[in-house]
C-alpha atoms as a PDB file:
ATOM      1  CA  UNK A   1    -153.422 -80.101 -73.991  1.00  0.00           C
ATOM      2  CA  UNK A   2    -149.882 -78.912 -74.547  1.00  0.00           C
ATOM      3  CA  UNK A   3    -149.377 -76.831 -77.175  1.00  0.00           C
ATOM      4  CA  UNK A   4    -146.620 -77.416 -80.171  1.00  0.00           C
ATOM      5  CA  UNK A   5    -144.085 -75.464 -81.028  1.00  0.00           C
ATOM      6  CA  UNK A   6    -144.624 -75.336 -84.618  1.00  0.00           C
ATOM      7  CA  UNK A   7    -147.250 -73.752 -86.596  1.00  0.00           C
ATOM      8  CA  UNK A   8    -149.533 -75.830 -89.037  1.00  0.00           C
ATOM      9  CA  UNK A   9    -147.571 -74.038 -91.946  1.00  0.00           C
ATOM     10  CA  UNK A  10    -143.958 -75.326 -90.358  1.00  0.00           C
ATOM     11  CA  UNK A  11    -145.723 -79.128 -89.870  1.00  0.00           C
ATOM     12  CA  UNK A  12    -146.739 -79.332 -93.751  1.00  0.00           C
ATOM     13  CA  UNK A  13    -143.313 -78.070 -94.353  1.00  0.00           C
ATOM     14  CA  UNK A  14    -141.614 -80.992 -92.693  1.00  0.00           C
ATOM     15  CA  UNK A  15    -144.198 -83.357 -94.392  1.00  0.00           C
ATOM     16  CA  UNK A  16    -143.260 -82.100 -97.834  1.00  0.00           C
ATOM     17  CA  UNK A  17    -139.432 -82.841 -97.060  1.00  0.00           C
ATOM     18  CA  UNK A  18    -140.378 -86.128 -96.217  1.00  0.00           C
ATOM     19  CA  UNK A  19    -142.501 -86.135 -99.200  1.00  0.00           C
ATOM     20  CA  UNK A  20    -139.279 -84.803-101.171  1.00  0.00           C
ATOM     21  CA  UNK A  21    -137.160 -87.457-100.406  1.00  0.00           C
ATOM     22  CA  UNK A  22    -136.085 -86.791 -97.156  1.00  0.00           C
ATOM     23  CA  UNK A  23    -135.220 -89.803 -94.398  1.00  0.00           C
ATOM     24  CA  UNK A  24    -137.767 -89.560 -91.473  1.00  0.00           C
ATOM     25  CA  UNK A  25    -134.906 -90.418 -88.992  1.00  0.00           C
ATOM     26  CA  UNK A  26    -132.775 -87.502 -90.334  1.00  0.00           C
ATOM     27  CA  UNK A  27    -135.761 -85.509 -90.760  1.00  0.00           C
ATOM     28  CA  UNK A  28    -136.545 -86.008 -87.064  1.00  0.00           C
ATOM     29  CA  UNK A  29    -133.369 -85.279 -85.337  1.00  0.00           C
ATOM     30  CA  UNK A  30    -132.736 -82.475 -87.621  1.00  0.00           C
ATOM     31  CA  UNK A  31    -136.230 -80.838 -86.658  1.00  0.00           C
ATOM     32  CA  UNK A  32    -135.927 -82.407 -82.902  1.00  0.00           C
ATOM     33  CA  UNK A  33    -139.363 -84.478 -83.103  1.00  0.00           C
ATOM     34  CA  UNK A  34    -139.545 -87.863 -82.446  1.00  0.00           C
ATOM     35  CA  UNK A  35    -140.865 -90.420 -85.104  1.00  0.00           C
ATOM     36  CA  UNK A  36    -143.912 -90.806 -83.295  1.00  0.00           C
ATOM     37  CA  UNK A  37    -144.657 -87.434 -83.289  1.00  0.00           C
ATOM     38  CA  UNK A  38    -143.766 -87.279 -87.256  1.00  0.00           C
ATOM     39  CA  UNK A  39    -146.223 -90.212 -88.040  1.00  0.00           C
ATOM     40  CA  UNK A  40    -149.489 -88.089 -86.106  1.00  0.00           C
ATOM     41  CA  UNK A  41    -148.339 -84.965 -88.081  1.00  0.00           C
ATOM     42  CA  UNK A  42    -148.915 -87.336 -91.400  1.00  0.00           C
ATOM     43  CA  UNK A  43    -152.232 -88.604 -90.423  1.00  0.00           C
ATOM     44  CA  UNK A  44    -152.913 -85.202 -89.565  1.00  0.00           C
ATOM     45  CA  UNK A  45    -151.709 -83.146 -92.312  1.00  0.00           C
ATOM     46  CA  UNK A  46    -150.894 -85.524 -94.744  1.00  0.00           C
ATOM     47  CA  UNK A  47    -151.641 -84.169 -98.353  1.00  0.00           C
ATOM     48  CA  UNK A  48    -152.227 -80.800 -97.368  1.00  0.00           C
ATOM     49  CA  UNK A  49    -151.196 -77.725 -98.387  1.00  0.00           C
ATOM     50  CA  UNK A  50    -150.946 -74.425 -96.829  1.00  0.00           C
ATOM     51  CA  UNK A  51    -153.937 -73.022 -98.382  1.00  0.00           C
ATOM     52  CA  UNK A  52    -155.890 -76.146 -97.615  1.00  0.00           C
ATOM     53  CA  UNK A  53    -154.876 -76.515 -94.142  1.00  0.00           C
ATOM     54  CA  UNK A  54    -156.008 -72.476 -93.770  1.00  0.00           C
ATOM     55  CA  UNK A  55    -159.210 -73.277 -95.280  1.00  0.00           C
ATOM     56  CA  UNK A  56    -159.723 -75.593 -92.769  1.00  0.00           C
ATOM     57  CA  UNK A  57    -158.815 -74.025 -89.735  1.00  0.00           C
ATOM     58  CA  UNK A  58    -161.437 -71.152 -90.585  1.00  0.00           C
ATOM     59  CA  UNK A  59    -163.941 -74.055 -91.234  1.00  0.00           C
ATOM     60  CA  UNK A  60    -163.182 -75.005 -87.908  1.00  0.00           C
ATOM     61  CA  UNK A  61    -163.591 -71.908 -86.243  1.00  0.00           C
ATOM     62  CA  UNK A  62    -166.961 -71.015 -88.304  1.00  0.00           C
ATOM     63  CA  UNK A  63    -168.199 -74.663 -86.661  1.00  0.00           C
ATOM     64  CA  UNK A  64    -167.338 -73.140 -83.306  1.00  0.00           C
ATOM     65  CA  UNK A  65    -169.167 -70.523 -83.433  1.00  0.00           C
ATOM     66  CA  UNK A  66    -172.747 -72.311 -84.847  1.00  0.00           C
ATOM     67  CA  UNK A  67    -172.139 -74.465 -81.907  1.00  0.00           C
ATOM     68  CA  UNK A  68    -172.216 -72.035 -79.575  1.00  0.00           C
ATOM     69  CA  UNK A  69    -174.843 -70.174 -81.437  1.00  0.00           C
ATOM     70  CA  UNK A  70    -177.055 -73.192 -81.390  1.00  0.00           C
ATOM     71  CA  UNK A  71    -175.902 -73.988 -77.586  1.00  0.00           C
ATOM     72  CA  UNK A  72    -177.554 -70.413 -76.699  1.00  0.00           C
ATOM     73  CA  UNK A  73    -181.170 -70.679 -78.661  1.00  0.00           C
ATOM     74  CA  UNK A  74    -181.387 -74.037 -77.446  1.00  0.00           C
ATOM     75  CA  UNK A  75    -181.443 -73.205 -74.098  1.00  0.00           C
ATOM     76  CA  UNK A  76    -183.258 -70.109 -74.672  1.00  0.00           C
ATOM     77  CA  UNK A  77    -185.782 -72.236 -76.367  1.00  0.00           C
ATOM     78  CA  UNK A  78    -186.179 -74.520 -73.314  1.00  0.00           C
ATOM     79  CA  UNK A  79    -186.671 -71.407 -70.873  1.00  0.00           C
ATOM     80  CA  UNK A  80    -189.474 -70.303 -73.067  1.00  0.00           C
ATOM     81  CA  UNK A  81    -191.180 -73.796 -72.939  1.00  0.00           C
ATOM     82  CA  UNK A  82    -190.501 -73.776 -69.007  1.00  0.00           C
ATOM     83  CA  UNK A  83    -192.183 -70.586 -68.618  1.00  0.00           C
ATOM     84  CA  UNK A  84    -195.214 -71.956 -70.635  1.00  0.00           C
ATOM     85  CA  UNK A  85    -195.731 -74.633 -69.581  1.00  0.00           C
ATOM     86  CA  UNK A  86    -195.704 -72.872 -65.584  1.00  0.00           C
ATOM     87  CA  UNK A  87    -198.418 -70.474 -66.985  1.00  0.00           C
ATOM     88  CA  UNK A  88    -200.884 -73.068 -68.325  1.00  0.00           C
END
């Protein structure tokens, strides 16, 4: 997946412009998006903050890790059964 090249924090700044009074056209050729790309960043972001959209991105991370936490003792869980169930 490509990456963009603006932060989260420079996203929910062009939002609230738009959400200032802004027109998206202008709004788009002056930050060199195209519309489409301004109407994902609202469903995205829409109504967030910078705070919020921090709080989020931690929340995200904190899910990685249980994933990966849980991937591990599951597996570790079914090696133990295997090894079991070859002994009895």
């Amino acid at each position: 997946m490509k990456l963009s090249k603006f932060t989260e924090t420079q996203i929910v700044g062009v939002l609230k412009e738009a959400d200032a009074g802004a027109k998206v056209p202008e709004l788009c050729r002056k930050n060199g998006i195209s519309s489409a790309t301004y109407y994902k960043w609202k469903s995205r972001y829409g109504g967030m903050d910078a705070s919020e959209l921090k709080r989020v991105k931690e929340l995200e991370q904190q899910l990685s890790r249980m994933k990966h936490m849980y991937s591990d003792l599951a597996l570790e869980n079914r090696a133990l059964k295997d090894l079991i169930e070859k002994k009895l």
